[in-house]
PDB file of N, CA and C in Angstrom:
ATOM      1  N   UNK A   1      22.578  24.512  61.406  1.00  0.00           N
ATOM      2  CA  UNK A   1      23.767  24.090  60.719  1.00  0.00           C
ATOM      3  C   UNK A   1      24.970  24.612  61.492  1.00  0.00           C
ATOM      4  N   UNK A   2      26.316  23.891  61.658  1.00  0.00           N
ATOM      5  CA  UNK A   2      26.956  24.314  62.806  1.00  0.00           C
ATOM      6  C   UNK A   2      28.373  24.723  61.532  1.00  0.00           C
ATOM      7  N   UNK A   3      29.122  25.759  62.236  1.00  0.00           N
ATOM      8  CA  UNK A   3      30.483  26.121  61.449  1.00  0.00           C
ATOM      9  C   UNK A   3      30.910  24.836  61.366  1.00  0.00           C
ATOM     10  N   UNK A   4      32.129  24.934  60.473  1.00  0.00           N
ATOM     11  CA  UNK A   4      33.240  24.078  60.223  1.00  0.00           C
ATOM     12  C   UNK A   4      34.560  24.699  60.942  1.00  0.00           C
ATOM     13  N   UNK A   5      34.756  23.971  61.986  1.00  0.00           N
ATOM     14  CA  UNK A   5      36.111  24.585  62.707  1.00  0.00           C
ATOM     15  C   UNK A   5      37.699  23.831  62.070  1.00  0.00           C
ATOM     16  N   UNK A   6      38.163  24.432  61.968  1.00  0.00           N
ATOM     17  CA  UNK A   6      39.648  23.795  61.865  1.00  0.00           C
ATOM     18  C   UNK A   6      40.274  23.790  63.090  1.00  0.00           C
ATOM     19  N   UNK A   7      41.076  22.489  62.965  1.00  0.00           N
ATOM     20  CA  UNK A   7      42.182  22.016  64.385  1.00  0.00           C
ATOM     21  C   UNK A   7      43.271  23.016  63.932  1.00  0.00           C
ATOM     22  N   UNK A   8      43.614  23.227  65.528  1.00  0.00           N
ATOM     23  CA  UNK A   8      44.538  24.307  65.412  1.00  0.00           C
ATOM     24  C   UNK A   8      45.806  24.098  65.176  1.00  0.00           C
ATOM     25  N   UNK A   9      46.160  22.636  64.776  1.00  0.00           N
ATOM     26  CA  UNK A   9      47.722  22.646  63.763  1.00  0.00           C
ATOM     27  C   UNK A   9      47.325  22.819  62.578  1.00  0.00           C
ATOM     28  N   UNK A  10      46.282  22.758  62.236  1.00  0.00           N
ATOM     29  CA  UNK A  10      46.379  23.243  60.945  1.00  0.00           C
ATOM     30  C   UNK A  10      45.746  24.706  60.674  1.00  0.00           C
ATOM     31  N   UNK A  11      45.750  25.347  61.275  1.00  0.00           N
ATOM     32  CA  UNK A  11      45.028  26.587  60.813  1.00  0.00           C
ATOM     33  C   UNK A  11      45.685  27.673  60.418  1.00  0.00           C
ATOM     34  N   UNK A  12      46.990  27.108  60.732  1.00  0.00           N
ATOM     35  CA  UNK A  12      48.662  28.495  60.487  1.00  0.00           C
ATOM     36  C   UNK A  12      47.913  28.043  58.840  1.00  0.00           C
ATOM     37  N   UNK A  13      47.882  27.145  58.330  1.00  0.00           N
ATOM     38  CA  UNK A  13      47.891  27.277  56.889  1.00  0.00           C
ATOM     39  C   UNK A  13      46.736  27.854  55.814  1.00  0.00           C
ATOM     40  N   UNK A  14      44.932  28.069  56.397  1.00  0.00           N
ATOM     41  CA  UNK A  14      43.999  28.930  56.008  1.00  0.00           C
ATOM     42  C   UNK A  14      45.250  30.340  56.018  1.00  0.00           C
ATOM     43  N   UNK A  15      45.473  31.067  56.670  1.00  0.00           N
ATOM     44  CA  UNK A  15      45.949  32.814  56.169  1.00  0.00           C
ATOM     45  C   UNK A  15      47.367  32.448  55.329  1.00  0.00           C
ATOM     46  N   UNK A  16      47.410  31.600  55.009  1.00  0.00           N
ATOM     47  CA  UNK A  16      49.146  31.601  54.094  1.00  0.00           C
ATOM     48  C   UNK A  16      48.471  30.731  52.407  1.00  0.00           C
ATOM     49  N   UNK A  17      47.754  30.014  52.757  1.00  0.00           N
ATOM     50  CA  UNK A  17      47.028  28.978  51.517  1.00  0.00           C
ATOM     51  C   UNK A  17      45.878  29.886  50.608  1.00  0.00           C
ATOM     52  N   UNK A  18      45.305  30.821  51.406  1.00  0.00           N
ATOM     53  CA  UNK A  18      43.796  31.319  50.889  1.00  0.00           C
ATOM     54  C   UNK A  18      44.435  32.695  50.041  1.00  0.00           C
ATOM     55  N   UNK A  19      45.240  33.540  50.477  1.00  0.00           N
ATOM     56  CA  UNK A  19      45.640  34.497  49.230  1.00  0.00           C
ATOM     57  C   UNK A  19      46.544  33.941  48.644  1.00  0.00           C
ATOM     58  N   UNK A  20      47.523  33.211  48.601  1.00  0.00           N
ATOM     59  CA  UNK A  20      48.011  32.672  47.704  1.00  0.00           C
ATOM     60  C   UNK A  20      47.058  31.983  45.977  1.00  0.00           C
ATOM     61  N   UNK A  21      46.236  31.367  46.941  1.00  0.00           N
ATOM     62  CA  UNK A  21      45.293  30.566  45.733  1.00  0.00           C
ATOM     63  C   UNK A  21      44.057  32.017  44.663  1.00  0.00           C
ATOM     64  N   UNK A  22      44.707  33.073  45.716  1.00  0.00           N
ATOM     65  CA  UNK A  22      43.603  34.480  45.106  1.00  0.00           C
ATOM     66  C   UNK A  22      44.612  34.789  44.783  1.00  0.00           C
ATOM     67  N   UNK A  23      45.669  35.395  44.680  1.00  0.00           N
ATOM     68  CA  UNK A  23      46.876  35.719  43.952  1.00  0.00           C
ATOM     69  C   UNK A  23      47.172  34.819  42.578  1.00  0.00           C
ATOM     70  N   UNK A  24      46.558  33.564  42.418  1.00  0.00           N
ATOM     71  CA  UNK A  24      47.585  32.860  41.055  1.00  0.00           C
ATOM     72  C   UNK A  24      46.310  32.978  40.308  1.00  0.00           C
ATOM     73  N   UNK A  25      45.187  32.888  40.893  1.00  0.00           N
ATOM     74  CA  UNK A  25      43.409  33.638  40.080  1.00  0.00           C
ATOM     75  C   UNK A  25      43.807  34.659  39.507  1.00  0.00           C
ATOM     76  N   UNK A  26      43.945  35.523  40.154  1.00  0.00           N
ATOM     77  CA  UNK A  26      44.091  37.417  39.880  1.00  0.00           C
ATOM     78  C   UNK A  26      44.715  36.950  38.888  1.00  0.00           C
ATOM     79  N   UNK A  27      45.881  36.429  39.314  1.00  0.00           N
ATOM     80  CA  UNK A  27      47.200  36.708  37.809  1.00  0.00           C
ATOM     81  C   UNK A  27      46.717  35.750  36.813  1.00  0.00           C
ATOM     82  N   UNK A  28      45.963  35.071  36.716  1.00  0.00           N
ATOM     83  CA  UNK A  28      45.293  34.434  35.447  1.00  0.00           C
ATOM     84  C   UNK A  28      44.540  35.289  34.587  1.00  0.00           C
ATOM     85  N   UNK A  29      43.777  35.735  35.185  1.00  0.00           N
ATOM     86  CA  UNK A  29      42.762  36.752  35.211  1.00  0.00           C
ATOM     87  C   UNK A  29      43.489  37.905  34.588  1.00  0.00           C
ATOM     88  N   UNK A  30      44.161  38.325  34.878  1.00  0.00           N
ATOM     89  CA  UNK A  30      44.988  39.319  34.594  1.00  0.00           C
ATOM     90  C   UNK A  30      45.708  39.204  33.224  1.00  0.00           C
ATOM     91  N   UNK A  31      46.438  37.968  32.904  1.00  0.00           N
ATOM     92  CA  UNK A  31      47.245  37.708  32.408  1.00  0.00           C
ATOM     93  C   UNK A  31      46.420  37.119  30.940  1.00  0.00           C
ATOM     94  N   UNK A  32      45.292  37.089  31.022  1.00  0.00           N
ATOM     95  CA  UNK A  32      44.256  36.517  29.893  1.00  0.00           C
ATOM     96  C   UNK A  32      43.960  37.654  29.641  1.00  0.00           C
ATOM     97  N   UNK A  33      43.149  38.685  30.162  1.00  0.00           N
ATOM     98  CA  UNK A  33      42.721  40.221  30.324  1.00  0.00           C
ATOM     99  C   UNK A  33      43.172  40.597  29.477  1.00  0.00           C
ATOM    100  N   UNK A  34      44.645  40.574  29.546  1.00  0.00           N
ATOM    101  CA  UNK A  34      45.872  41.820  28.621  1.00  0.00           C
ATOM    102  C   UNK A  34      45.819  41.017  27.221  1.00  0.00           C
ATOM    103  N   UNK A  35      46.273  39.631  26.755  1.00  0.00           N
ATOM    104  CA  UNK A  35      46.340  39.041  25.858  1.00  0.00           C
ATOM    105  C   UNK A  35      44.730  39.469  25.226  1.00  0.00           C
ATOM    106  N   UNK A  36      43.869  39.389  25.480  1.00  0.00           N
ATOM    107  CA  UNK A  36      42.322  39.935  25.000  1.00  0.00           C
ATOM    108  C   UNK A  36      42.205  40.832  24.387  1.00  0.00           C
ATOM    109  N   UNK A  37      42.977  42.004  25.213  1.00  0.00           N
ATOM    110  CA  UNK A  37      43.093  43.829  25.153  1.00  0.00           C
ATOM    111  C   UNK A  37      44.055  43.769  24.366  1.00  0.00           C
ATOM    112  N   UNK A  38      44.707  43.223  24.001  1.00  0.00           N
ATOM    113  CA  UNK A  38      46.054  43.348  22.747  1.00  0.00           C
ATOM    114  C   UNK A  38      45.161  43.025  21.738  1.00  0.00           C
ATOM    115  N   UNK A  39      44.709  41.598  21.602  1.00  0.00           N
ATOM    116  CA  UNK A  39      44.146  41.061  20.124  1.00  0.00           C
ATOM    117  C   UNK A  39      42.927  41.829  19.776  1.00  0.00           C
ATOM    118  N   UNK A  40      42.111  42.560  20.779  1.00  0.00           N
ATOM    119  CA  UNK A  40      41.240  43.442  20.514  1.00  0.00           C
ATOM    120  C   UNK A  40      41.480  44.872  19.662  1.00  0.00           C
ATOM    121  N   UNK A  41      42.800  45.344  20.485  1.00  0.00           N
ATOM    122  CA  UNK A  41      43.847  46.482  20.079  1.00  0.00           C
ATOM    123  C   UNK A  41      43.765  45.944  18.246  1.00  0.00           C
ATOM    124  N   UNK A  42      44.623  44.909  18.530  1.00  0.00           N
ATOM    125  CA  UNK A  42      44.833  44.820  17.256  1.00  0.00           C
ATOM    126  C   UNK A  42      44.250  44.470  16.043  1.00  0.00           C
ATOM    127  N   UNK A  43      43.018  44.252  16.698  1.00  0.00           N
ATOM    128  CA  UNK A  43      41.924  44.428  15.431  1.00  0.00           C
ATOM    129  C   UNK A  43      41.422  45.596  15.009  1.00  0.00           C
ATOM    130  N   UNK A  44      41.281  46.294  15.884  1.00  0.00           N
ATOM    131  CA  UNK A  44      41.104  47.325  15.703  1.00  0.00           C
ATOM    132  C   UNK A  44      42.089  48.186  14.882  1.00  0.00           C
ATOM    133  N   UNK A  45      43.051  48.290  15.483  1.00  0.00           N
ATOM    134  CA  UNK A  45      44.246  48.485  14.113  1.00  0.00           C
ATOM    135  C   UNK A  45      44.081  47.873  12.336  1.00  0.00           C
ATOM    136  N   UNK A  46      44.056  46.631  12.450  1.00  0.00           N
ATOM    137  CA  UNK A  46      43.659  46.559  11.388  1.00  0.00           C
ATOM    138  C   UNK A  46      42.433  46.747  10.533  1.00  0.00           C
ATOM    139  N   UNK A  47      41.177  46.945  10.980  1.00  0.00           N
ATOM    140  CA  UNK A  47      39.969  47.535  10.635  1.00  0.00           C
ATOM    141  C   UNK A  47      40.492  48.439  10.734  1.00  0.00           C
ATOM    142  N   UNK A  48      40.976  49.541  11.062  1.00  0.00           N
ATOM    143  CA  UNK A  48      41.183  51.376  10.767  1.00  0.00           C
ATOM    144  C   UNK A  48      42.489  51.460   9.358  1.00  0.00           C
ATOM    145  N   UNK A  49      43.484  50.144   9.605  1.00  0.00           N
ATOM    146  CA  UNK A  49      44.192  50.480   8.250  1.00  0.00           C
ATOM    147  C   UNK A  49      43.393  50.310   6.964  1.00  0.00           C
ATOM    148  N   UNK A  50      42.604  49.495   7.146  1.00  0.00           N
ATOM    149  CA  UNK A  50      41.997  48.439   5.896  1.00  0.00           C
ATOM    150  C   UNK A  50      41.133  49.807   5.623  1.00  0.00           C
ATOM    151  N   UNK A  51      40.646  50.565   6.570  1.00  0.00           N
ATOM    152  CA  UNK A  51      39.786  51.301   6.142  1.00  0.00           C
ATOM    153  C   UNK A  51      38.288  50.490   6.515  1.00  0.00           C
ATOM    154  N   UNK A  52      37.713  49.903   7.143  1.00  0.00           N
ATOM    155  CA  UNK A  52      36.665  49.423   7.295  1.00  0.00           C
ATOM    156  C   UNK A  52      36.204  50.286   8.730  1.00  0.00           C
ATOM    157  N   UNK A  53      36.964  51.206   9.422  1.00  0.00           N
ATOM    158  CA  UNK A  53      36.078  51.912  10.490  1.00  0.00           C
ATOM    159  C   UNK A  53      37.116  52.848  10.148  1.00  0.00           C
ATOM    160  N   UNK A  54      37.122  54.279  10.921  1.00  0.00           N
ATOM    161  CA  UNK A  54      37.262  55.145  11.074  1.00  0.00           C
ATOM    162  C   UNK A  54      37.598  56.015  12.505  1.00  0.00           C
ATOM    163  N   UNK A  55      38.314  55.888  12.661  1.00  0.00           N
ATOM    164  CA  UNK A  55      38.968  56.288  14.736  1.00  0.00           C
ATOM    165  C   UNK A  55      39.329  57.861  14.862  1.00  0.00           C
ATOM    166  N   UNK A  56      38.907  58.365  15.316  1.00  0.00           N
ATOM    167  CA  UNK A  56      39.605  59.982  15.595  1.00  0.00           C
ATOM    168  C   UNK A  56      40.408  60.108  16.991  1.00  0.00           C
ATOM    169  N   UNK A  57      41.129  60.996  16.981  1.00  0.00           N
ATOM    170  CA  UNK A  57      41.508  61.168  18.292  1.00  0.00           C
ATOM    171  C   UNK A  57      40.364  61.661  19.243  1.00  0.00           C
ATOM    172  N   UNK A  58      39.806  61.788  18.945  1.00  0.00           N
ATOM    173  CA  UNK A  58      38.570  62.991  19.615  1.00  0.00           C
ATOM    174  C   UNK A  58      37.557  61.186  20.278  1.00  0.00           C
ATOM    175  N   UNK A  59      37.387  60.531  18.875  1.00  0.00           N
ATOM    176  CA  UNK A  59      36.380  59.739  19.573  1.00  0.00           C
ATOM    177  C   UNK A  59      37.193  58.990  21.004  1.00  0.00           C
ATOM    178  N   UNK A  60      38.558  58.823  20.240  1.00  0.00           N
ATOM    179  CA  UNK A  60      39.250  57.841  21.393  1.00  0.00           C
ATOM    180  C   UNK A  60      38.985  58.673  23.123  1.00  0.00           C
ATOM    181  N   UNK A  61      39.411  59.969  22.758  1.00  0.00           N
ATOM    182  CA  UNK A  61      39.874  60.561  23.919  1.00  0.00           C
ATOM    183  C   UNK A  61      38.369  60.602  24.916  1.00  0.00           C
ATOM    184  N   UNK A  62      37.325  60.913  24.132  1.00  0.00           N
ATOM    185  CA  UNK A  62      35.576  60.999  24.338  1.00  0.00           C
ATOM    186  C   UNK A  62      35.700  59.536  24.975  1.00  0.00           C
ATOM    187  N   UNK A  63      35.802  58.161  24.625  1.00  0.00           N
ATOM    188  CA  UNK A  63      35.586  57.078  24.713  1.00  0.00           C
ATOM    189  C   UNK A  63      36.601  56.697  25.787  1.00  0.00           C
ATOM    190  N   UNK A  64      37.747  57.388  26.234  1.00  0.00           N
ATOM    191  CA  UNK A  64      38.279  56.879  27.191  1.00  0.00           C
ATOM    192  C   UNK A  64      37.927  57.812  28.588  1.00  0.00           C
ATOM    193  N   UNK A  65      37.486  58.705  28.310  1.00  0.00           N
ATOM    194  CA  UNK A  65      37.035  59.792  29.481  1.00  0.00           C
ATOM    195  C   UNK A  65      35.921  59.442  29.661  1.00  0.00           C
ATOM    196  N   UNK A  66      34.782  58.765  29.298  1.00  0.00           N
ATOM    197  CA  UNK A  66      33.495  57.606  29.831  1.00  0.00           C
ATOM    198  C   UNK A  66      33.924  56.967  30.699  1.00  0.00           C
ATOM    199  N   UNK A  67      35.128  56.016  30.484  1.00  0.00           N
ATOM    200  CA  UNK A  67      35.118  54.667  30.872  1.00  0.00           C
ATOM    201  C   UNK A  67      36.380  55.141  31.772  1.00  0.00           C
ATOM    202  N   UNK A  68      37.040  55.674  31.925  1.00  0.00           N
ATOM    203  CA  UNK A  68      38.144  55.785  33.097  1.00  0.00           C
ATOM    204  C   UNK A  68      37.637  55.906  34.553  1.00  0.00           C
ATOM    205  N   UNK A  69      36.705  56.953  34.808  1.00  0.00           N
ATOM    206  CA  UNK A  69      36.210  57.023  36.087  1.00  0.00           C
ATOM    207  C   UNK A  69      35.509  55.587  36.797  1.00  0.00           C
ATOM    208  N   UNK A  70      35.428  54.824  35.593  1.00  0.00           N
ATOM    209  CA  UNK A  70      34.475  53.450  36.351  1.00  0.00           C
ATOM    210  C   UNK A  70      35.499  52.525  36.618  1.00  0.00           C
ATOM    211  N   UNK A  71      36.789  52.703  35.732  1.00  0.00           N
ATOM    212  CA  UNK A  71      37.895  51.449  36.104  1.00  0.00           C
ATOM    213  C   UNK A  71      38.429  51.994  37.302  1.00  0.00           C
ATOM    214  N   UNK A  72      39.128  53.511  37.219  1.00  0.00           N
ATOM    215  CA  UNK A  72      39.601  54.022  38.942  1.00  0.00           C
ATOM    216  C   UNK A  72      38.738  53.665  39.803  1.00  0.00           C
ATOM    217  N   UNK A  73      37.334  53.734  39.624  1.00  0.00           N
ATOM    218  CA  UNK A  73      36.336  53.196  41.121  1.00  0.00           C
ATOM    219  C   UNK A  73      36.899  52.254  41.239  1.00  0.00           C
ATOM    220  N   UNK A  74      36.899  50.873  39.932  1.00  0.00           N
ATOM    221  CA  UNK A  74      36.768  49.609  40.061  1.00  0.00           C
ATOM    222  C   UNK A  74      37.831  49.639  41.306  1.00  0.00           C
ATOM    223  N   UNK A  75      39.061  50.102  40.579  1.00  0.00           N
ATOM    224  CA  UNK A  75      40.785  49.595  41.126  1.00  0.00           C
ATOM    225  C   UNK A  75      40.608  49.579  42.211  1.00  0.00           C
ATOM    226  N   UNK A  76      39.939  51.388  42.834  1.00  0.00           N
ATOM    227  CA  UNK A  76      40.059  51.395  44.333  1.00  0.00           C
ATOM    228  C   UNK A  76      39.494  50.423  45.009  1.00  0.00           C
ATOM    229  N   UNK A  77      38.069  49.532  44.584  1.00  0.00           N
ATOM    230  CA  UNK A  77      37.542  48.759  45.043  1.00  0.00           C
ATOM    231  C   UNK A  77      38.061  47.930  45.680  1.00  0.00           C
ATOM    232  N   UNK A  78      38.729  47.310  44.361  1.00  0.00           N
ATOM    233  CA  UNK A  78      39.834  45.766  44.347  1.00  0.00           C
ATOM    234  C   UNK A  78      40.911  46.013  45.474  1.00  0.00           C
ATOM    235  N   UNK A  79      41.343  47.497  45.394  1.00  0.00           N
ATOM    236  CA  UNK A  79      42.574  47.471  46.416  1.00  0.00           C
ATOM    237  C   UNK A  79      42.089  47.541  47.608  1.00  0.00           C
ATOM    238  N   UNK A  80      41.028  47.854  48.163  1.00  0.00           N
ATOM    239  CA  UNK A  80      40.371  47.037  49.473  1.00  0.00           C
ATOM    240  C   UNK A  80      40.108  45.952  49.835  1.00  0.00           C
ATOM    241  N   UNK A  81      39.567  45.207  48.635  1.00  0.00           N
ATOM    242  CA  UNK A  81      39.450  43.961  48.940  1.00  0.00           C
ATOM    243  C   UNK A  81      40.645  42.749  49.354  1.00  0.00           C
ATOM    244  N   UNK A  82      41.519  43.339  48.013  1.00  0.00           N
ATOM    245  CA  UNK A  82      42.626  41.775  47.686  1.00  0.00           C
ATOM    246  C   UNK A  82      43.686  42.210  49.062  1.00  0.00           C
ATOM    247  N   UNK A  83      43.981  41.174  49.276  1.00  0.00           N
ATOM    248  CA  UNK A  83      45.037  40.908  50.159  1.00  0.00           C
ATOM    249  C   UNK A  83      46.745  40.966  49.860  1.00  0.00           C
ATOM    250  N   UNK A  84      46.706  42.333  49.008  1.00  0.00           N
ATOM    251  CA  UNK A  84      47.821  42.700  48.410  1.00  0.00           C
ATOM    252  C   UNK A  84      49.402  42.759  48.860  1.00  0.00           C
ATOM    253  N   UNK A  85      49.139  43.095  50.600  1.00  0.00           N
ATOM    254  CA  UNK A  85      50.211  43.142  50.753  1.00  0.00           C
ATOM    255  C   UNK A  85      50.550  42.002  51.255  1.00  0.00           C
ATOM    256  N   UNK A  86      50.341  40.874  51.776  1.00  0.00           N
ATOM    257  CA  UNK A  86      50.429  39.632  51.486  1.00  0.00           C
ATOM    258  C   UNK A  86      51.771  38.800  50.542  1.00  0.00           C
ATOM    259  N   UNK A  87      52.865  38.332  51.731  1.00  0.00           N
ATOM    260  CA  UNK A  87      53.734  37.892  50.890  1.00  0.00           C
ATOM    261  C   UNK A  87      53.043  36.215  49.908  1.00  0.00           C
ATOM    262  N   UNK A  88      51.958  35.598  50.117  1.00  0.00           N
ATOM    263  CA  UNK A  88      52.056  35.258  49.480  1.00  0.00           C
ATOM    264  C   UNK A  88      50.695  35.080  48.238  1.00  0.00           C
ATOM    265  N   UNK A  89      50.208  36.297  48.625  1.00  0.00           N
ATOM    266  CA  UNK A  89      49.458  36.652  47.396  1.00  0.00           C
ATOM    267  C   UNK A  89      50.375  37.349  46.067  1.00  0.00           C
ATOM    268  N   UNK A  90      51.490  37.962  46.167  1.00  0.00           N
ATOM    269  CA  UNK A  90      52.183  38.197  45.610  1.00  0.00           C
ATOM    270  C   UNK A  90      53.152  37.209  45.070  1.00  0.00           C
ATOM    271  N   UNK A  91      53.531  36.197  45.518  1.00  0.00           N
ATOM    272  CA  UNK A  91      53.888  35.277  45.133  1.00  0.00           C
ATOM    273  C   UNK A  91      52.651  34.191  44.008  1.00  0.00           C
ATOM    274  N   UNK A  92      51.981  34.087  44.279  1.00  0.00           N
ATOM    275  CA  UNK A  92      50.893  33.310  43.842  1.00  0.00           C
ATOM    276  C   UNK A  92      50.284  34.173  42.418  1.00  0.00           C
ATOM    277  N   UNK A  93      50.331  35.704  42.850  1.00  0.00           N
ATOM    278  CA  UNK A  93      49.903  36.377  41.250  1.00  0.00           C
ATOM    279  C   UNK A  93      51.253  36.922  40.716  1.00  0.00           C
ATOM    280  N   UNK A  94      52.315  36.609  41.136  1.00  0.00           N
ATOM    281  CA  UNK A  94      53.373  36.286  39.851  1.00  0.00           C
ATOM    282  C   UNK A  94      53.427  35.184  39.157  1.00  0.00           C
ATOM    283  N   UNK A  95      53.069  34.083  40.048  1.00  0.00           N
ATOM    284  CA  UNK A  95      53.452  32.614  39.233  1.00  0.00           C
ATOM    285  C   UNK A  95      52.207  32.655  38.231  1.00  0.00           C
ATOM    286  N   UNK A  96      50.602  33.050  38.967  1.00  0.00           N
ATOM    287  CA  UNK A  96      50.331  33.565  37.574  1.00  0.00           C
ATOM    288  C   UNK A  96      50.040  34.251  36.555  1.00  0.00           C
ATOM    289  N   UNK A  97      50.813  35.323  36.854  1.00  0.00           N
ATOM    290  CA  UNK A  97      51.039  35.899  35.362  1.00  0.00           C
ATOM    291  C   UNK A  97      52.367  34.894  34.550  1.00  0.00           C
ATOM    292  N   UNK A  98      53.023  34.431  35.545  1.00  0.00           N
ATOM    293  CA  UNK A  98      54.173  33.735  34.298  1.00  0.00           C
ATOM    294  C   UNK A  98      53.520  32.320  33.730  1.00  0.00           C
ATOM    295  N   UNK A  99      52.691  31.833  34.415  1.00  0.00           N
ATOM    296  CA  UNK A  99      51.894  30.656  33.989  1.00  0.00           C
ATOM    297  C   UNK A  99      50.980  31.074  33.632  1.00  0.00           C
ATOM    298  N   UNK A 100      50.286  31.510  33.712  1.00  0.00           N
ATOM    299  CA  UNK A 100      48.490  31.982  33.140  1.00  0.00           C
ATOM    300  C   UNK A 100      48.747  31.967  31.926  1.00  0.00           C
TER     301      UNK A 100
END
């Protein structure tokens, strides 16, 4: 099976087209993420007013000291991977977070 080459007038546009289109992902991604983590938040709020669960500071603080060390791995991960500094991956995951 042989590569797929691109002609070289067009190839300025693979490194300007490909994080851009991973930049307006991310910020979808992102931008759904948080709306999730709010309505989740806020159920949770209301199950603890209503009285149907019960939250301590202790469990929260227990329950966030589990799970922190695996999201810092995650982050560092991601910040190797994504093509962050990238003017137009940054462009592309603003438009979507304002569109997402």
């Amino acid at each position: 099976m042989s590569a797929v080459t691109v002609p070289p007038e067009l190839a300025w546009i693979v490194p300007v087209v490909v994080p851009f289109i991973i930049g307006l992902l991310i910020g979808f991604i992102v931008k759904r993420t948080i709306k999730l983590i709010f309505a989740i938040i806020l159920l949770v709020i209301i199950l603890v007013i209503t009285g149907y669960i019960s939250v301590t500071f202790q469990d929260l603080y227990d329950k966030a000291m589990e799970f922190l060390p695996t999201v810092i791995n995650l982050g560092s991960s991601l910040g190797n991977i994504l093509p962050y500094s990238s003017l137009t991956f940054i462009i592309g995951l603003l438009l979507g977070l304002w569109k997402g």
